[in-house]
Each structure stands twice: as structure tokens, then as C-alpha cells.
Protein backbone atom coordinates (compact mmCIF):
# COMPACT_ATOMS: atom_id res chain seq x y z
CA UNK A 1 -15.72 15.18 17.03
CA UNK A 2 -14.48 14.38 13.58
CA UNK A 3 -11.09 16.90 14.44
CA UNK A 4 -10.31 15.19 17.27
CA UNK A 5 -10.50 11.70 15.11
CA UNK A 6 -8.52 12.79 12.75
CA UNK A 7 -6.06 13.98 15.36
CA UNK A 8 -6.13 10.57 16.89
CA UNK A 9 -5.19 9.12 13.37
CA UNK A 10 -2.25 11.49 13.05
CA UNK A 11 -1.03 10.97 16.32
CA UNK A 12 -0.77 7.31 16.43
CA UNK A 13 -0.51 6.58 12.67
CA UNK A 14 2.26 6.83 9.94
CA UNK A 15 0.79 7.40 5.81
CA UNK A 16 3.84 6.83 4.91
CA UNK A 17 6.59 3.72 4.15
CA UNK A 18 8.91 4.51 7.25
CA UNK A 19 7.48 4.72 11.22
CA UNK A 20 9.25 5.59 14.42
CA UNK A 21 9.33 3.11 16.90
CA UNK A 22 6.06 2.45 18.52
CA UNK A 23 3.99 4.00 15.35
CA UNK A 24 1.77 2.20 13.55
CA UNK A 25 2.32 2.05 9.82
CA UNK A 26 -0.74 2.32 7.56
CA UNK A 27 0.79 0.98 4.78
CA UNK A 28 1.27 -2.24 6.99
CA UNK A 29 -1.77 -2.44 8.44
CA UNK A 30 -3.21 -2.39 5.25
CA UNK A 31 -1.48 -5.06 3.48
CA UNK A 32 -2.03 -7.06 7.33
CA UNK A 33 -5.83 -6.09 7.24
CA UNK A 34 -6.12 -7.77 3.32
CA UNK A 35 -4.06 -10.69 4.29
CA UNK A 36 -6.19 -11.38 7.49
CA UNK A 37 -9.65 -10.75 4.82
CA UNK A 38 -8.48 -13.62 2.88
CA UNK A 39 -7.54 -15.85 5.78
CA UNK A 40 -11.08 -15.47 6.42
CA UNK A 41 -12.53 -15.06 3.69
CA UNK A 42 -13.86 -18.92 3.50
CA UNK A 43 -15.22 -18.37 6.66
CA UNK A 44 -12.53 -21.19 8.53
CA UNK A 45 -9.25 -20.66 9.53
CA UNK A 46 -6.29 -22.62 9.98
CA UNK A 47 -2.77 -22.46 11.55
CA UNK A 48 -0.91 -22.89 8.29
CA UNK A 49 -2.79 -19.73 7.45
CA UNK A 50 -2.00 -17.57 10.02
CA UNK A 51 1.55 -18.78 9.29
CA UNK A 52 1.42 -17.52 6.06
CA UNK A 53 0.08 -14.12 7.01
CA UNK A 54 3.56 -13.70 8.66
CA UNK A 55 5.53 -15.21 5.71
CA UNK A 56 3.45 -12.94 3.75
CA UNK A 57 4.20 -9.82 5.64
CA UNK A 58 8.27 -10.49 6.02
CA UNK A 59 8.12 -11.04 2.76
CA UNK A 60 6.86 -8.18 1.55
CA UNK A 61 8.38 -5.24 4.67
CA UNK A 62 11.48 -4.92 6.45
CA UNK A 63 9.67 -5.80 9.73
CA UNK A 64 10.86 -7.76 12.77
CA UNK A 65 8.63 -10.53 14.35
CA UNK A 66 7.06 -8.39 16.97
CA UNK A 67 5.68 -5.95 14.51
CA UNK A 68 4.54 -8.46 12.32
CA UNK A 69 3.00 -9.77 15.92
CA UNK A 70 1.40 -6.85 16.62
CA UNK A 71 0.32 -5.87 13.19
CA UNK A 72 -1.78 -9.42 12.62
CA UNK A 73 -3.03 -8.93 15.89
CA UNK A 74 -4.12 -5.55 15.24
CA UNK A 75 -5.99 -6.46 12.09
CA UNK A 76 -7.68 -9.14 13.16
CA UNK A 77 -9.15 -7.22 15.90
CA UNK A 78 -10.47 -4.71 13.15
CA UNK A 79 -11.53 -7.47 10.67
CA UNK A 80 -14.37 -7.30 13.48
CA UNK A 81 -15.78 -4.40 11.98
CA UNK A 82 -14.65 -4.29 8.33
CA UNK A 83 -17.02 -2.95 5.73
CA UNK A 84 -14.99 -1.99 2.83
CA UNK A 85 -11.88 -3.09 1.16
CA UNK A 86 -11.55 0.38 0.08
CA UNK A 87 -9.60 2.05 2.75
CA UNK A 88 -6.90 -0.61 2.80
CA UNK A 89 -6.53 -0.87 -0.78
CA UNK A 90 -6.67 2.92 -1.37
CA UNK A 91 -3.45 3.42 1.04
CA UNK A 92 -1.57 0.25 -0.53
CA UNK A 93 -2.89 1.96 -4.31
CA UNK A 94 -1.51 4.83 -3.56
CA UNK A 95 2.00 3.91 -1.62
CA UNK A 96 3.22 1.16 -3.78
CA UNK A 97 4.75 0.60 -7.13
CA UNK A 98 2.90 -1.89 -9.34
CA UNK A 99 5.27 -4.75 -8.94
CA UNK A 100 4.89 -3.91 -5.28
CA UNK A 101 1.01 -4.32 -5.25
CA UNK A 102 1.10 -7.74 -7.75
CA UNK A 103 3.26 -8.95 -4.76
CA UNK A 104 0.51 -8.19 -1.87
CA UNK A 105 -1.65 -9.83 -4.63
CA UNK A 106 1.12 -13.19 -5.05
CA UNK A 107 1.24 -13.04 -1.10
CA UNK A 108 -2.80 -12.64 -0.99
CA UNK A 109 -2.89 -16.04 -3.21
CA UNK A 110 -0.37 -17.93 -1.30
CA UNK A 111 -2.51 -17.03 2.43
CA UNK A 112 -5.37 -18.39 0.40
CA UNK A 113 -3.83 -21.43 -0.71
CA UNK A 114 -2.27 -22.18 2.48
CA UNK A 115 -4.66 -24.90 3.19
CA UNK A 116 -4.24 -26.49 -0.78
CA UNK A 117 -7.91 -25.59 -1.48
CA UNK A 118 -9.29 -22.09 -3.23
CA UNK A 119 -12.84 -21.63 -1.86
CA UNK A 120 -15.05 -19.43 -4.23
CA UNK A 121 -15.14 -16.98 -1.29
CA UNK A 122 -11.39 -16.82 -1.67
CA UNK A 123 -11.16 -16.57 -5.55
CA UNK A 124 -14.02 -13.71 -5.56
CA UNK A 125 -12.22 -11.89 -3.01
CA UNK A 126 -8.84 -11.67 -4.31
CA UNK A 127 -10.13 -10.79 -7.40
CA UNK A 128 -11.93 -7.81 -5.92
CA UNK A 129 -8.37 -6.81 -4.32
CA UNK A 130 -6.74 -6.75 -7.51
CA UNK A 131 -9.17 -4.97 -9.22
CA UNK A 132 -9.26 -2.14 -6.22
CA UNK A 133 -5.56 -2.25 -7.16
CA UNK A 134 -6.25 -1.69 -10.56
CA UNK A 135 -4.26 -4.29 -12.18
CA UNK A 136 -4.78 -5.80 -15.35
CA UNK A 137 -6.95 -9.21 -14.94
CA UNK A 138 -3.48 -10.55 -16.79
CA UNK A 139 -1.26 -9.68 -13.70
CA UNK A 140 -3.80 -11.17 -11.48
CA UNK A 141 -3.68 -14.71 -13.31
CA UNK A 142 0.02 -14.20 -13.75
CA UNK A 143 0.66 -13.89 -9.73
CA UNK A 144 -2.08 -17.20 -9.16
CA UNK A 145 -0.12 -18.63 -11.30
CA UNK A 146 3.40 -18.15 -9.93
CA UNK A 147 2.19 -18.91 -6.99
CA UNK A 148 0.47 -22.40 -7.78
CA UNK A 149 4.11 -22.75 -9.33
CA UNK A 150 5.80 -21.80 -6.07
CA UNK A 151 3.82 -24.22 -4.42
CA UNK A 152 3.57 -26.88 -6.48
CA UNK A 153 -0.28 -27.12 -6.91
């Protein structure tokens, strides 16, 4: 049972940056699964929200709209069933440079502040990403920061 899972994983996903056409990236889904977390992490949602999530992804991959499609739609079909943080934050961890994972964490903060409030939900969660990231509690008031900035909270 568990060989043939893992079989399935290595058939129809890619552990590293680049996929073929068709493949789903784990890297992406990852970064997609934390982004869709923090949309609903206050437990409401909004449009401006789910707009962000695909700002957020552009911004950070090379992807065209249909992956980014299929990607949010993908992981928020699996936010379902979520029960760690871990597995999504391991693969992004482990794949990215540090500037790379303060920017899921900058992208993270500007989902959450999509809708000009921060809900204690929101602030406990991101901070929970960043510190499965491992980054300095600095670099994770740094990217709120730039971010407020950006916005012009």
C-alpha cells in the first residue's frame, strides 16, 4: 500500500523547481496550499483574497494563468483535509533561497491583508509559517512591514 503511494506521488508530482507540462509542481503547490491557509485562516473569505492568491503566486513563479488556475484550485480542495503546515513548509524550506522564502512570507502578508484587516488568526498563522521557515522573527517584521508599506496601511 504505502509503495504504490509513493509511486502515485512520483508519477504525478515534480520535487523539484521545473515540471513538464501537465505535472504538478510541489514546490507550487506548496507555496498555493500556504497562501490558500491564510486566505482562510480568519475563517471568511473574500474575492480580493482569492485575487491576491494569484498576484501572490505570479509573483513569486514563472507560471501562466491556467496553472496558477489549477494550482489554487488544487489547494483549496486539499485545505479540506490539512493537518500540518509541515509538509508544505518543509518542501518550500528546503527548495528555496532565503530571500525566496521571506517573499512567500511578504506574499503570505499581503493575501492576509487583502481585506485591510489582520485577524489574530491571521497574525498567529503567519508567524507559525515563518518560523517553520526558520527565519529570524526580524525578517518576519521586516516583510509585514514592507508590505503595510506597499500597501499603504
Amino acid at each position: 500500500m504505502l509503495s504504490t503511494v509513493k509511486l502515485f506521488i512520483q508519477e504525478y508530482f515534480v520535487t523539484t523547481k521545473e515540471a513538464k507540462d501537465g505535472e504538478i509542481n510541489t514546490l507550487h503547490l506548496a507555496a498555493a496550499m500556504l497562501f490558500v491557509e491564510a486566505m482562510y485562516a480568519d475563517h471568511k473569505t473574500s474575492v480580493q483574497e482569492e485575487n491576491a492568491i494569484r498576484l501572490a503566486m505570479a509573483k513569486c513563479f514563472n507560471l501562466s494563468e491556467d496553472e496558477i488556475e489549477q494550482l489554487v484550485s488544487l489547494a483549496k480542495e486539499k485545505a479540506k483535509d490539512v493537518t500540518s503546515l509541515h509538509e508544505y513548509t518543509s518542501t518550500i524550506h528546503r527548495d528555496l533561497s532565503l530571500e525566496e522564502k521571506i517573499r512567500i512570507v511578504e506574499q503570505i502578508w499581503f493575501i492576509i491583508l487583502a481585506d485591510d484587516e489582520i485577524d489574530k488568526h491571521e497574525e498567529h498563522l503567519v508567524r507559525r509559517i515563518a518560523d517553520l521557515l526558520y527565519l529570524r522573527h526580524s525578517e518576519f517584521i521586516q516583510a509585514k512591514h514592507r508590505i503595510l508599506k506597499q500597501l499603504q496601511l
